[in-house]
Protein backbone atom coordinates (compact mmCIF):
# COMPACT_ATOMS: atom_id res chain seq x y z
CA UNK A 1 214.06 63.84 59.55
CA UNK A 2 217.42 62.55 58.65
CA UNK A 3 216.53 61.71 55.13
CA UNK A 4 215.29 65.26 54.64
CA UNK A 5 218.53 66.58 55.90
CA UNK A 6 220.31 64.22 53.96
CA UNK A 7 218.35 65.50 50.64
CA UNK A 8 218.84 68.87 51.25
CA UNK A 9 222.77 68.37 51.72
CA UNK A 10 222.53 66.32 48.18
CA UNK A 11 220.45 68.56 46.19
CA UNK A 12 221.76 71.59 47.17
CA UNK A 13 225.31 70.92 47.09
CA UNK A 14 225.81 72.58 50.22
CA UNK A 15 228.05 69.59 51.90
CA UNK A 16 230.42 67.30 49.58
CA UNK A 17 230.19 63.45 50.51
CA UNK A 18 233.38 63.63 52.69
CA UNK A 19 231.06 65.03 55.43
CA UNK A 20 229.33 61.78 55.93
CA UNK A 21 230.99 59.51 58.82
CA UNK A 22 233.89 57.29 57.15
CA UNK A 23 232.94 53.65 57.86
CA UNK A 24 236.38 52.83 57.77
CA UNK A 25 238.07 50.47 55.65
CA UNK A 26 236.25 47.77 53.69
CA UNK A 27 235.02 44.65 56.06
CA UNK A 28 236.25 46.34 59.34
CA UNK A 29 233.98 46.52 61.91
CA UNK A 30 234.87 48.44 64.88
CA UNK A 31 233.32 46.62 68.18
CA UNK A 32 235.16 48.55 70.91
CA UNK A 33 233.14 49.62 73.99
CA UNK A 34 234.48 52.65 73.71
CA UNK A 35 232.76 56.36 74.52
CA UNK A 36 234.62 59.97 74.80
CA UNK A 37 232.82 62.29 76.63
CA UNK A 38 234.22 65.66 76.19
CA UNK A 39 232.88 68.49 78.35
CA UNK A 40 231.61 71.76 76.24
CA UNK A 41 232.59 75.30 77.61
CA UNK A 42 228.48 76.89 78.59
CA UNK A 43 228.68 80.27 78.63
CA UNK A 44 227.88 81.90 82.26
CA UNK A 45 224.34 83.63 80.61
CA UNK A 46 223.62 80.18 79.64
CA UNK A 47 223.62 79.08 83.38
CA UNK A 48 221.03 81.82 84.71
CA UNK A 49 218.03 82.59 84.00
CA UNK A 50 218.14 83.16 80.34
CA UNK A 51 216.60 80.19 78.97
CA UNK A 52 213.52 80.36 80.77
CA UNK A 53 212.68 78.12 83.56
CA UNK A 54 215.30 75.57 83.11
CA UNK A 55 219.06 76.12 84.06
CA UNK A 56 221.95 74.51 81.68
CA UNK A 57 223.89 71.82 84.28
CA UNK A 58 226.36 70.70 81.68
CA UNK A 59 227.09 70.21 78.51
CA UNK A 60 229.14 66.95 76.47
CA UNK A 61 230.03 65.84 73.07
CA UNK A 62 229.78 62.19 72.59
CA UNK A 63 232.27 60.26 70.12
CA UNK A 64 232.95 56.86 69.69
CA UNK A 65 234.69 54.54 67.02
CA UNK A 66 232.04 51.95 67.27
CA UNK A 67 230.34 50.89 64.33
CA UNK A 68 227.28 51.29 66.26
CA UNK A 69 227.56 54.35 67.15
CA UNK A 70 225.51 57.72 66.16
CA UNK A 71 222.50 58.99 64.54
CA UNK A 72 220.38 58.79 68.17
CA UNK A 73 217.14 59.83 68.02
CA UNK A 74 215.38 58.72 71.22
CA UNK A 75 216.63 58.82 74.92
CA UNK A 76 215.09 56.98 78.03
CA UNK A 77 216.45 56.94 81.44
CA UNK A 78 216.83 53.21 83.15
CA UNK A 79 216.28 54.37 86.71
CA UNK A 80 219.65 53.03 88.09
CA UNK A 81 221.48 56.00 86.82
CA UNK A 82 222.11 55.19 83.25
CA UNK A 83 221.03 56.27 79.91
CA UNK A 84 219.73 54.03 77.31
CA UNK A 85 219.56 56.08 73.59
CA UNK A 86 218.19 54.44 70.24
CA UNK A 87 218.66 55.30 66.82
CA UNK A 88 217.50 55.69 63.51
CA UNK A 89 219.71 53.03 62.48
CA UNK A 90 218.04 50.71 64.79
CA UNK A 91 221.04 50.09 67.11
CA UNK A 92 221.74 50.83 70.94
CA UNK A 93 223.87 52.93 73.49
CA UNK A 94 223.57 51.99 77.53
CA UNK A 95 225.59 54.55 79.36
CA UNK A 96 226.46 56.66 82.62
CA UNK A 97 226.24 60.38 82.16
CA UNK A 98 228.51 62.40 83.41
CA UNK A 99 228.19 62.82 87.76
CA UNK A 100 227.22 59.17 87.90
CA UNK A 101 228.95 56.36 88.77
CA UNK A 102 227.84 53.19 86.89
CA UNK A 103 228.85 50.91 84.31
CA UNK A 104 231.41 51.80 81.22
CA UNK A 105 228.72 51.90 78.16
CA UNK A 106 227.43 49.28 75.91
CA UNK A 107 226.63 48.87 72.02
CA UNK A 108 224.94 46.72 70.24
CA UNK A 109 221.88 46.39 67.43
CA UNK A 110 218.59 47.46 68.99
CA UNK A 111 216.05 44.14 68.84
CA UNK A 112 214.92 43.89 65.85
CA UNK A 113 210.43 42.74 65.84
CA UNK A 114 209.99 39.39 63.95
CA UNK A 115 207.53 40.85 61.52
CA UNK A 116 209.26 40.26 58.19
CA UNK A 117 209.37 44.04 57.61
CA UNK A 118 212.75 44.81 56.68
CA UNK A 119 212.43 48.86 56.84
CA UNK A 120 211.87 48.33 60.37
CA UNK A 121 214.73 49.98 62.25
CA UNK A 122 213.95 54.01 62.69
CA UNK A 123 213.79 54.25 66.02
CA UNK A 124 212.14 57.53 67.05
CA UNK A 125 211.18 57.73 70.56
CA UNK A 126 211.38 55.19 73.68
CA UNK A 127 209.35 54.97 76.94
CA UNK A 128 209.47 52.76 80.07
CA UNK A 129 207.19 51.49 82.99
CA UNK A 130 209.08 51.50 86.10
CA UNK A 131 207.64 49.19 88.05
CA UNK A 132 208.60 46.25 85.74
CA UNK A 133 211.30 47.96 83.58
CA UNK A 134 210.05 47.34 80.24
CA UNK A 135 210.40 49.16 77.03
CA UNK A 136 208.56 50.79 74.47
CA UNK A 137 210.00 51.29 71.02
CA UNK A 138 208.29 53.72 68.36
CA UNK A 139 209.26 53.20 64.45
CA UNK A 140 208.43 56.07 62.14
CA UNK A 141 209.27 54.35 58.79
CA UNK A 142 206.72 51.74 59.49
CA UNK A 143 204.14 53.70 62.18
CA UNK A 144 204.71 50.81 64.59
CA UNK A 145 205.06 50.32 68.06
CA UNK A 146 207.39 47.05 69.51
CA UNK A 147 207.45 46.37 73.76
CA UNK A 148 210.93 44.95 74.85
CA UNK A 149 211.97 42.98 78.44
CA UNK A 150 214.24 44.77 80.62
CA UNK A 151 216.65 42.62 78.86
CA UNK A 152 216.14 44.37 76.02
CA UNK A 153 214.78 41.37 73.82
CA UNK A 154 211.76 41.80 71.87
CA UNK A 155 208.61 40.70 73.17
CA UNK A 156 206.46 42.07 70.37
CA UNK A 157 205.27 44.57 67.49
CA UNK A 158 201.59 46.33 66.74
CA UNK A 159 200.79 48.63 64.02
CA UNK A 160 198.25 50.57 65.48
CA UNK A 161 194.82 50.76 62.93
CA UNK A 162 195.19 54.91 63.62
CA UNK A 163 198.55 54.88 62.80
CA UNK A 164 198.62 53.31 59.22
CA UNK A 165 197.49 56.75 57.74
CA UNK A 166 200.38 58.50 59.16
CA UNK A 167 202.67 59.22 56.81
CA UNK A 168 205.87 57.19 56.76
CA UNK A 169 208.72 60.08 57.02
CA UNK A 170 206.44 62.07 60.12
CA UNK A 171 204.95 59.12 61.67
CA UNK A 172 205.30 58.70 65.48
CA UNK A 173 208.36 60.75 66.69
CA UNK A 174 207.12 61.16 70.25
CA UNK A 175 205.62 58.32 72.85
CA UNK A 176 205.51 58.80 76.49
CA UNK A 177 203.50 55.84 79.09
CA UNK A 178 201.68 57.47 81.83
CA UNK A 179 201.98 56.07 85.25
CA UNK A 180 198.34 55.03 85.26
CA UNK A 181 199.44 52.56 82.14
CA UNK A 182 198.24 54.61 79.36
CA UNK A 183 200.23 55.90 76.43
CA UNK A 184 200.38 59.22 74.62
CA UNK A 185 201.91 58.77 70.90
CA UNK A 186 202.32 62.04 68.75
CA UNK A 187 203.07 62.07 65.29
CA UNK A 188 206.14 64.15 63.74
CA UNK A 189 203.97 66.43 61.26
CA UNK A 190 200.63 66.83 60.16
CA UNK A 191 199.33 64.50 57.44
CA UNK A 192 199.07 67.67 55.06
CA UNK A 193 201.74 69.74 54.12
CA UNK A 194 202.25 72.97 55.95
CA UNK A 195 198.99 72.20 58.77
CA UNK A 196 200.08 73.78 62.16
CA UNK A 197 198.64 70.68 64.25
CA UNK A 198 199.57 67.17 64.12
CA UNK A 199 197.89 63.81 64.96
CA UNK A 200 197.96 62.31 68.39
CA UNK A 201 196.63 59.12 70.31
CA UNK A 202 196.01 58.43 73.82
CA UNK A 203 195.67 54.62 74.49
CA UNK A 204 193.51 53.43 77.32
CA UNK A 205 196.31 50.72 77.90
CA UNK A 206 199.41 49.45 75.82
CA UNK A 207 199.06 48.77 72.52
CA UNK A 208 199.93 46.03 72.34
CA UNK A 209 197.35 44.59 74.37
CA UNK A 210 194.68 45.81 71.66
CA UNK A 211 194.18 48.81 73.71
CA UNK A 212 191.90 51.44 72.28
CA UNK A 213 192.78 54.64 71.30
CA UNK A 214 191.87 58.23 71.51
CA UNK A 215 192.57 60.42 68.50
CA UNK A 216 193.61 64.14 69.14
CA UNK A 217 195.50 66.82 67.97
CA UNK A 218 198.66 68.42 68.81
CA UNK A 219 199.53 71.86 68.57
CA UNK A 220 203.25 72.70 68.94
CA UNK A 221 204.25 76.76 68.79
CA UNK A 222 204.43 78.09 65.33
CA UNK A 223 207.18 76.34 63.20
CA UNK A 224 208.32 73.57 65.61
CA UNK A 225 207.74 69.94 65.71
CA UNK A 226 207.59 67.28 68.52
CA UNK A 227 210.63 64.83 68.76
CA UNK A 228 210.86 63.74 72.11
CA UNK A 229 208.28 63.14 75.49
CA UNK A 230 209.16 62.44 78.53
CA UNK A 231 206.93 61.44 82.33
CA UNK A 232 207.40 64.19 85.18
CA UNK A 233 206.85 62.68 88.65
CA UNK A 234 203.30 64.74 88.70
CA UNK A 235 201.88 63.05 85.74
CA UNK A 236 202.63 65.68 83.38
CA UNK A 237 204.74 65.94 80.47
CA UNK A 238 207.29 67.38 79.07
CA UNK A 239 207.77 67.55 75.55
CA UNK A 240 210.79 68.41 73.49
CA UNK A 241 210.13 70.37 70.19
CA UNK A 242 212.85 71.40 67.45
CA UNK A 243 212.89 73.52 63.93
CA UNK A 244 215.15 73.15 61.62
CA UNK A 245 216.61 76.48 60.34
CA UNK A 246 217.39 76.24 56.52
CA UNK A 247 220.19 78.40 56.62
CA UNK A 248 224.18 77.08 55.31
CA UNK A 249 224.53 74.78 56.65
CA UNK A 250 221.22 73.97 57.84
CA UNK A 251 220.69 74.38 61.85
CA UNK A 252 218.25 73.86 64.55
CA UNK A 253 216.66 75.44 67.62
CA UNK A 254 214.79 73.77 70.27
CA UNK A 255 211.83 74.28 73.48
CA UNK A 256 210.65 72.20 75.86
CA UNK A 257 206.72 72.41 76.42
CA UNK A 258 205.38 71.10 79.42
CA UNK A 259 201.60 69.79 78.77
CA UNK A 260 199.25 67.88 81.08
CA UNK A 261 197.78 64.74 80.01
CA UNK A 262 194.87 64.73 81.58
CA UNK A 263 193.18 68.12 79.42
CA UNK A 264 193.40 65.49 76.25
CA UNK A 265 189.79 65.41 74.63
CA UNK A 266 188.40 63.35 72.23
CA UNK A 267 188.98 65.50 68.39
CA UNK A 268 189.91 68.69 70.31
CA UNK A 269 193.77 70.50 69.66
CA UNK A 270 196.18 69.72 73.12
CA UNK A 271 198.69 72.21 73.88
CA UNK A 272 201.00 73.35 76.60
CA UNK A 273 203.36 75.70 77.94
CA UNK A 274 206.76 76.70 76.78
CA UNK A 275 209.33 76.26 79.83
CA UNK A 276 212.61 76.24 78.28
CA UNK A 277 214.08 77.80 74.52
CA UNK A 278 217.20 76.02 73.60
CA UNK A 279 219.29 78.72 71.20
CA UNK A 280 222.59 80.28 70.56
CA UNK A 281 223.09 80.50 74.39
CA UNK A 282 224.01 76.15 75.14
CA UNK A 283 225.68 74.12 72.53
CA UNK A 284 223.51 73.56 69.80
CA UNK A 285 222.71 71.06 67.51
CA UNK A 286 219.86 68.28 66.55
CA UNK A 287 218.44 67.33 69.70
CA UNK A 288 216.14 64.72 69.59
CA UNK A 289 215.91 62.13 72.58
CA UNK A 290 214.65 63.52 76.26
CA UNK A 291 214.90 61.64 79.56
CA UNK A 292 213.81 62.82 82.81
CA UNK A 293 215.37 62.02 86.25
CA UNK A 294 213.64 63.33 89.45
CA UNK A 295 215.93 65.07 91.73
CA UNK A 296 215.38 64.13 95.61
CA UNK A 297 214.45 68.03 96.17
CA UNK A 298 211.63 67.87 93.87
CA UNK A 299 212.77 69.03 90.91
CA UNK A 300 214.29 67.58 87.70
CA UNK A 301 217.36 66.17 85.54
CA UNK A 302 216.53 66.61 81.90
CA UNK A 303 219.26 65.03 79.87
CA UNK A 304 219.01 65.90 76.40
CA UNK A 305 220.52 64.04 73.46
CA UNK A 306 221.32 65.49 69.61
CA UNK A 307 221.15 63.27 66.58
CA UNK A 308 224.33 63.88 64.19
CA UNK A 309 222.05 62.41 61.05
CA UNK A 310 225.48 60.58 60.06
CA UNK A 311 227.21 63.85 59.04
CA UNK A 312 230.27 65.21 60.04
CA UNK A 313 228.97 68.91 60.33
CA UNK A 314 226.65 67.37 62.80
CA UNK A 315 227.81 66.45 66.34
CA UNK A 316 226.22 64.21 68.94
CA UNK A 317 225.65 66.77 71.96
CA UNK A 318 224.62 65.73 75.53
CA UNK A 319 222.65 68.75 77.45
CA UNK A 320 221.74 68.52 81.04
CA UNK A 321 219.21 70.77 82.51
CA UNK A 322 217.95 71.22 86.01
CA UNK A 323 213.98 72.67 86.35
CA UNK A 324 212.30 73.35 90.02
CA UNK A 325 208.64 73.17 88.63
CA UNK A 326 207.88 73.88 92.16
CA UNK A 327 210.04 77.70 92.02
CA UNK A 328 209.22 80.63 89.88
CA UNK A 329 210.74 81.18 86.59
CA UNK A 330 214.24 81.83 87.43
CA UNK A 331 214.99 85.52 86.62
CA UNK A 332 210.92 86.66 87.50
């Protein structure tokens, strides 16, 4: 996705190159652990029931003069009350969102497999197993899938057989491990131009372990595509969709879909439910990385991360939401 926003920037001459993040002078590399997070004004329609089942709890812009820093395009919560994000750039951002009390954050490169393949670094979506803490890393230049420790160091890389087809600028944008140790990988778009489904696979087990795989098909509402998934406490998903708008400059709008795992068949189209339209009404941008956080009440934290794509017309949001699967849809 960045490279397409990137193209249409260049070839329509809608940006000049100044827009792109200065690196800074020549040879200086900026390694301070720092992170400004700058509370957004939400507008009080945005905190009812307007966006559907969901309420807006906040809203941040992220900046930093790290090196590292920017571009995130997957989101995973740690389960002590931190955030870890990836990006497309292959590096790393551990932090405490805003309410939490926790550690000041951390950047550094993301762990790079030992494959030899030296495209390997866009990260595209993350997942976790919370009973031993480790993490899965999806690559969509490459269609592969890497498992890291809780340390974060790599422990190793699969390219799934169903996978190699996809193609390499929509490959898997969206992984999510179920609590019974299967995995749900969706692609980003459909392996033909302009198809209204994309692929999906449901492994029996993880991946890396050889596990086999069920292929499927995804069908997201009409002009949106999968970026993020996330586990609910039920077993459910929740998956976070976005559409670019190719206005000047380009924009982008956003649902959340909550789908259940378990009506995945064999060849057949999976769907779900919209619970949540992200618009005009919250601060807006790319959002691309989900992370869910279950609330002691029974509902959920949904933090929501944007991806700048490296451009200063871009900014890296944070979003949190609140959703009471449990009530009605607020405003019924």
């Amino acid at each position: 996705m960045r490279r397409l926003i990137l193209l249409a920037v260049v070839v329509l001459g809608l940006v000049p190159v100044t827009c792109m993040h200065d690196p800074g002078p020549e040879g200086l590399i900026d390694e301070r652990q720092i992170l400004e997070i700058v509370a957004l004004p939400v507008s009080d329609h945005a905190l009812g029931p307007n966006l559907g089942e969901v309420r807006v709890a906040g809203a941040w812009r992220l900046h930093s003069p790290n090196h590292h820093f920017d571009s995130y395009s997957a989101l995973v919560s740690l389960g002590d009350g931190t955030l870890l994000a990836a990006s497309d750039r292959g590096r790393r951002l551990r932090f405490t969102p805003p309410g939490n009390a926790g550690p000041g954050p951390q950047f550094d490169y993301f762990a790079t497999p030992t494959t030899g393949q030296k495209r390997l670094f866009d990260i595209e979506a993350l997942t976790r197993d919370a009973a031993t803490g480790r993490i899965w890393a999806a690559y969509e230049g490459t269609n592969l899938i890497s498992r890291l420790s809780p340390a974060l160091s790599q422990e190793g890389v699969t390219q799934p057989v169903a996978m190699r087809g996809w193609r390499s600028n929509s490959g898997p944008e969206a992984m999510v491990r179920l609590a019974d140790g299967r995995f749900v990988v969706l692609a980003e778009a459909a392996r033909r131009w302009f198809a209204s489904e994309v692929p999906g696979l449901l492994f029996a087990g993880d991946p890396l372990a050889g596990a086999a795989e069920t292929s499927f098909r995804y069908r997201p509402p009409d002009g949106y595509r999968p970026v993020d998934m996330a586990l609910l406490p039920d077993g459910r998903v929740l998956i976070l969709l976005r559409q670019v708008v190719w206005s000047i400059p380009p924009g982008f709008v956003g649902k959340i879909v909550l789908a259940d795992p378990s009506a995945i068949r064999a060849g057949e189209t999976w769907s779900g439910r919209v619970i949540a339209d992200l618009d005009g009404r919250v601060p807006n941008d790319n959002y691309e990385g989900l992370a869910v956080v279950p609330l002691d009440d029974g509902g959920v934290v949904l933090w929501l991360i944007s991806d700048d794509n490296s451009i200063r017309l871009q900014r890296t949001l944070l979003l949190k939401l609140e959703w009471h699967p449990n009530e009605k849809a607020r405003g019924e």
